[in-house]
C-alpha atoms as a PDB file:
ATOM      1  CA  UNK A   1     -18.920   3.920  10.287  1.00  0.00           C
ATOM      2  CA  UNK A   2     -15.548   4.161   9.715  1.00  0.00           C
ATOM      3  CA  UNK A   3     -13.327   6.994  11.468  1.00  0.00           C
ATOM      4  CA  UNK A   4     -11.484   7.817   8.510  1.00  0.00           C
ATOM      5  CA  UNK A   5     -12.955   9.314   5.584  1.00  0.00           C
ATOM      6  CA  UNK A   6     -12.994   6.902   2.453  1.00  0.00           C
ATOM      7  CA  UNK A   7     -10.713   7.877  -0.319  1.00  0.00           C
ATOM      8  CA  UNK A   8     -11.225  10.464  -2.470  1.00  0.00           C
ATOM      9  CA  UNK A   9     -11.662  10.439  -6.205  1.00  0.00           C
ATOM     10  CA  UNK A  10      -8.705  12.220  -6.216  1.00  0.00           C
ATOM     11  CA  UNK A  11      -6.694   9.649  -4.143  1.00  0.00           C
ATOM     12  CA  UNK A  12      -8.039   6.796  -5.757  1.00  0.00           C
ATOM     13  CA  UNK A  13      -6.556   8.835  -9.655  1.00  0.00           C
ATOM     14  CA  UNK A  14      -3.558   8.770  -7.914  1.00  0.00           C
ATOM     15  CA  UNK A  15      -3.339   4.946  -7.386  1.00  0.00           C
ATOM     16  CA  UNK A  16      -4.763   4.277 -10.449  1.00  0.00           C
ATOM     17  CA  UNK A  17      -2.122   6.693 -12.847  1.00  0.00           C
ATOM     18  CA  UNK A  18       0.955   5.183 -10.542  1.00  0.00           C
ATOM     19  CA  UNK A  19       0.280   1.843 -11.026  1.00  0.00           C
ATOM     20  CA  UNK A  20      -0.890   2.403 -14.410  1.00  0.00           C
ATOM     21  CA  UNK A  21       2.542   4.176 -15.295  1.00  0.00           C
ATOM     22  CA  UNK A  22       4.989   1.461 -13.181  1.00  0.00           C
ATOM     23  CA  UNK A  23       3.036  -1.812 -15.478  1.00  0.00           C
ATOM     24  CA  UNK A  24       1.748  -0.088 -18.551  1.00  0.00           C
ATOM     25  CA  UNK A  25      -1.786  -1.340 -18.068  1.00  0.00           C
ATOM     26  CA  UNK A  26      -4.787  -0.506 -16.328  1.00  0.00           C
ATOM     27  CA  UNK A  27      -4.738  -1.762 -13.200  1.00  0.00           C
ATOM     28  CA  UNK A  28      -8.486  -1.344 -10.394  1.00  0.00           C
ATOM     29  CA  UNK A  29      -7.220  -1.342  -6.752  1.00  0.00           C
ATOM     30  CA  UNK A  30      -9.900  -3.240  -4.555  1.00  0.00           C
ATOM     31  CA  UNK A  31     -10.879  -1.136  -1.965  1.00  0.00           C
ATOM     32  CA  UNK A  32     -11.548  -2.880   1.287  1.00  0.00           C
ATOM     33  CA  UNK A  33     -11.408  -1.790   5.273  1.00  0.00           C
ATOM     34  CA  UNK A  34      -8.904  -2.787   7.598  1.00  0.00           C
ATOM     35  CA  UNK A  35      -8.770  -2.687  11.248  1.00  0.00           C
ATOM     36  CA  UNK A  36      -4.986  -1.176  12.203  1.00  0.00           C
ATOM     37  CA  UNK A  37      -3.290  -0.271  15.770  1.00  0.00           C
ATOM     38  CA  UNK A  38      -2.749   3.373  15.014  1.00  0.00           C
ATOM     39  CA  UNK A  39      -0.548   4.168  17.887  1.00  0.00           C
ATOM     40  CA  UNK A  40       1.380   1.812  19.417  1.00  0.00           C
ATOM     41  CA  UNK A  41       0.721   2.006  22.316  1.00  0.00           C
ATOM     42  CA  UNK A  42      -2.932   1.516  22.369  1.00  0.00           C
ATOM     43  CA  UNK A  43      -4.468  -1.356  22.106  1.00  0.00           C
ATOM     44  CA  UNK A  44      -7.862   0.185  20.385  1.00  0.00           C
ATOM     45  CA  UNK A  45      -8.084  -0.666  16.663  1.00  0.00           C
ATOM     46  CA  UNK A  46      -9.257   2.059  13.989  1.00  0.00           C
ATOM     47  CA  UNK A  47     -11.520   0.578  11.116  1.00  0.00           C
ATOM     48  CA  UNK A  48      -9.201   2.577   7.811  1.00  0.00           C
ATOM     49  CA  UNK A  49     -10.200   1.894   4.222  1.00  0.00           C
ATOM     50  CA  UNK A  50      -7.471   0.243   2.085  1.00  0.00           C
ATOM     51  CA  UNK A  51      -6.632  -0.081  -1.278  1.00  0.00           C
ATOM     52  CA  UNK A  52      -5.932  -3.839  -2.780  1.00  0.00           C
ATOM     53  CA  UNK A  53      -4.398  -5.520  -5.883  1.00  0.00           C
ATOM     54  CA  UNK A  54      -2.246  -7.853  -7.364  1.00  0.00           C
ATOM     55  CA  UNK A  55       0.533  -8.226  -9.420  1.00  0.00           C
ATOM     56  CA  UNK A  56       2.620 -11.281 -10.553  1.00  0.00           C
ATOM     57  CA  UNK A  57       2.017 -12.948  -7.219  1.00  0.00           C
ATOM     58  CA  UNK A  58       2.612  -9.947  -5.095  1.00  0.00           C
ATOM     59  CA  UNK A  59       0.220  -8.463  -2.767  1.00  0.00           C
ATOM     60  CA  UNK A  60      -0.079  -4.902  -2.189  1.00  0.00           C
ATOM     61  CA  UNK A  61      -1.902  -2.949   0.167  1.00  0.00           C
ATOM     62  CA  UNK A  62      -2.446   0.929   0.918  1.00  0.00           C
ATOM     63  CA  UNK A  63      -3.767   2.092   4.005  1.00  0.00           C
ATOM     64  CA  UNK A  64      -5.635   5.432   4.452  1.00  0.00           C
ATOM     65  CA  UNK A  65      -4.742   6.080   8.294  1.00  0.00           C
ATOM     66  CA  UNK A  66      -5.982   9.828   8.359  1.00  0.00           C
ATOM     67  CA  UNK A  67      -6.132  13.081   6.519  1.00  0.00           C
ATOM     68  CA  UNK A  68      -3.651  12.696   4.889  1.00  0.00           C
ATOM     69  CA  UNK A  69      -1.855   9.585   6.124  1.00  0.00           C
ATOM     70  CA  UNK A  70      -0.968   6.360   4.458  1.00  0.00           C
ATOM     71  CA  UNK A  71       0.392   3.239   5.465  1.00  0.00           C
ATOM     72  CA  UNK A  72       1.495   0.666   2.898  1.00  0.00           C
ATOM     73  CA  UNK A  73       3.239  -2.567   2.778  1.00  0.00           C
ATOM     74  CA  UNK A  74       3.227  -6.084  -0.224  1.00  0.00           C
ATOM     75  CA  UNK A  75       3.570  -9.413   0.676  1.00  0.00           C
ATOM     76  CA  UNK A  76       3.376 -12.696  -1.133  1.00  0.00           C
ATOM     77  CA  UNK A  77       2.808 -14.905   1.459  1.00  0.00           C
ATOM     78  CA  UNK A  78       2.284 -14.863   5.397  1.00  0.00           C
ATOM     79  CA  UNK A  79       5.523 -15.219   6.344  1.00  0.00           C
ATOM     80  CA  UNK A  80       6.640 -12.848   3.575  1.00  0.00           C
ATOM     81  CA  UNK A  81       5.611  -9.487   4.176  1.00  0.00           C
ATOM     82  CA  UNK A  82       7.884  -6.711   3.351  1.00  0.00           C
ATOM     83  CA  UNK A  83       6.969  -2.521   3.928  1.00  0.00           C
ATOM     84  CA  UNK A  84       9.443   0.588   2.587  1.00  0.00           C
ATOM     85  CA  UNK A  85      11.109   1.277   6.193  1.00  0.00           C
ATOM     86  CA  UNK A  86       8.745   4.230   6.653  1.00  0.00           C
ATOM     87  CA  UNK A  87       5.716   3.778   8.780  1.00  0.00           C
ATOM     88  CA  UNK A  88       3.246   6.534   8.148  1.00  0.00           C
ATOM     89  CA  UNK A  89       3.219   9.254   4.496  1.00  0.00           C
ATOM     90  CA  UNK A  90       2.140  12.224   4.147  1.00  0.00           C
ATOM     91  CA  UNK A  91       1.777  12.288   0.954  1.00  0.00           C
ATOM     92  CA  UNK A  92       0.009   9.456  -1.095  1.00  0.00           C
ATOM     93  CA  UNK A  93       1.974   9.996  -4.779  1.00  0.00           C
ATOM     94  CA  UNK A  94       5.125   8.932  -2.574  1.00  0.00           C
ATOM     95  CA  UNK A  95       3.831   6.298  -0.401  1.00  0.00           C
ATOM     96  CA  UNK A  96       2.745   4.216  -4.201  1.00  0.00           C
ATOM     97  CA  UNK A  97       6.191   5.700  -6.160  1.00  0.00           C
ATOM     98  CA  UNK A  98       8.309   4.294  -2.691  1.00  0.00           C
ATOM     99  CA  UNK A  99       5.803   0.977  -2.356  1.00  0.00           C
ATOM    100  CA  UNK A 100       6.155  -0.161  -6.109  1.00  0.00           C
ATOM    101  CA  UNK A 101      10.071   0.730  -5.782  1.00  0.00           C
ATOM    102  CA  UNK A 102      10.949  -1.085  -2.792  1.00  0.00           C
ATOM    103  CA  UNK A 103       9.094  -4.068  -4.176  1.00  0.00           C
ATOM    104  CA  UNK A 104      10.855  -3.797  -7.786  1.00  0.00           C
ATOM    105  CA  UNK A 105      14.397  -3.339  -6.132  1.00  0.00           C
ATOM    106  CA  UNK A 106      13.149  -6.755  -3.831  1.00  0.00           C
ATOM    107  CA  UNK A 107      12.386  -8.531  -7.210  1.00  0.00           C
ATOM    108  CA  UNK A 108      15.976  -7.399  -8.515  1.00  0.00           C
ATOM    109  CA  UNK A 109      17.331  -8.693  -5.487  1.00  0.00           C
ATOM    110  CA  UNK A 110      15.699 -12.025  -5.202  1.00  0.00           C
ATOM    111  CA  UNK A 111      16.743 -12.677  -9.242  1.00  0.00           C
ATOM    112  CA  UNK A 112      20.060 -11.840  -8.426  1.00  0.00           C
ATOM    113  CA  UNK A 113      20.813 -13.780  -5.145  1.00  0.00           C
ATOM    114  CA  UNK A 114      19.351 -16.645  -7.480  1.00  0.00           C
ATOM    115  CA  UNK A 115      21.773 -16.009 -10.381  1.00  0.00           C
END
């Protein structure tokens, strides 16, 4: 059993209408459980659920690290993994708004620095 709860119904809307606004299509997060270091200084891991998908080769993954906590981070391969410079929200509407940003601005970025 996990020690934090599962997401809600309302928490999973939220995920859903976000990334439903950012591509303009529906888009069904996996859900999934990870096993994350929530203090630092510990060395106990704490099974959290997560919420999964993919878009045009980029991973993203939302972590539900307590009530309410969320840790969040997209990555397209090992060695590529990229997070918004916050560790831990608050609040889950700006943990997916700041997630999908960072990784658009990192898109715009990457195209550019090819140009």
């Amino acid at each position: 059993m996990s020690a934090i709860e599962d997401y809600t119904d309302s928490e999973l809307w939220i995920i859903r209408t976000t990334l439903e606004e950012r591509y303009g299509e529906k888009i069904e997060p996996q859900l999934a459980d990870t096993e994350l270091r929530l203090n630092p200084y510990d060395t106990e891991l704490t099974h959290c659920p997560a919420a999964y998908w993919e878009h045009e080769g980029c991973h993203f993954i939302v972590c539900k690290t307590g009530e309410p906590r969320y840790r969040c981070q997209f990555y397209y391969r090992v060695h590529q993994m990229y997070g918004t410079g916050t560790e831990e929200y608050d609040d889950l509407s700006e943990c997916m708004v700041t997630l999908l940003q960072v990784q658009a601005d990192h898109v715009a970025n990457e195209r550019n620095a090819d140009a």
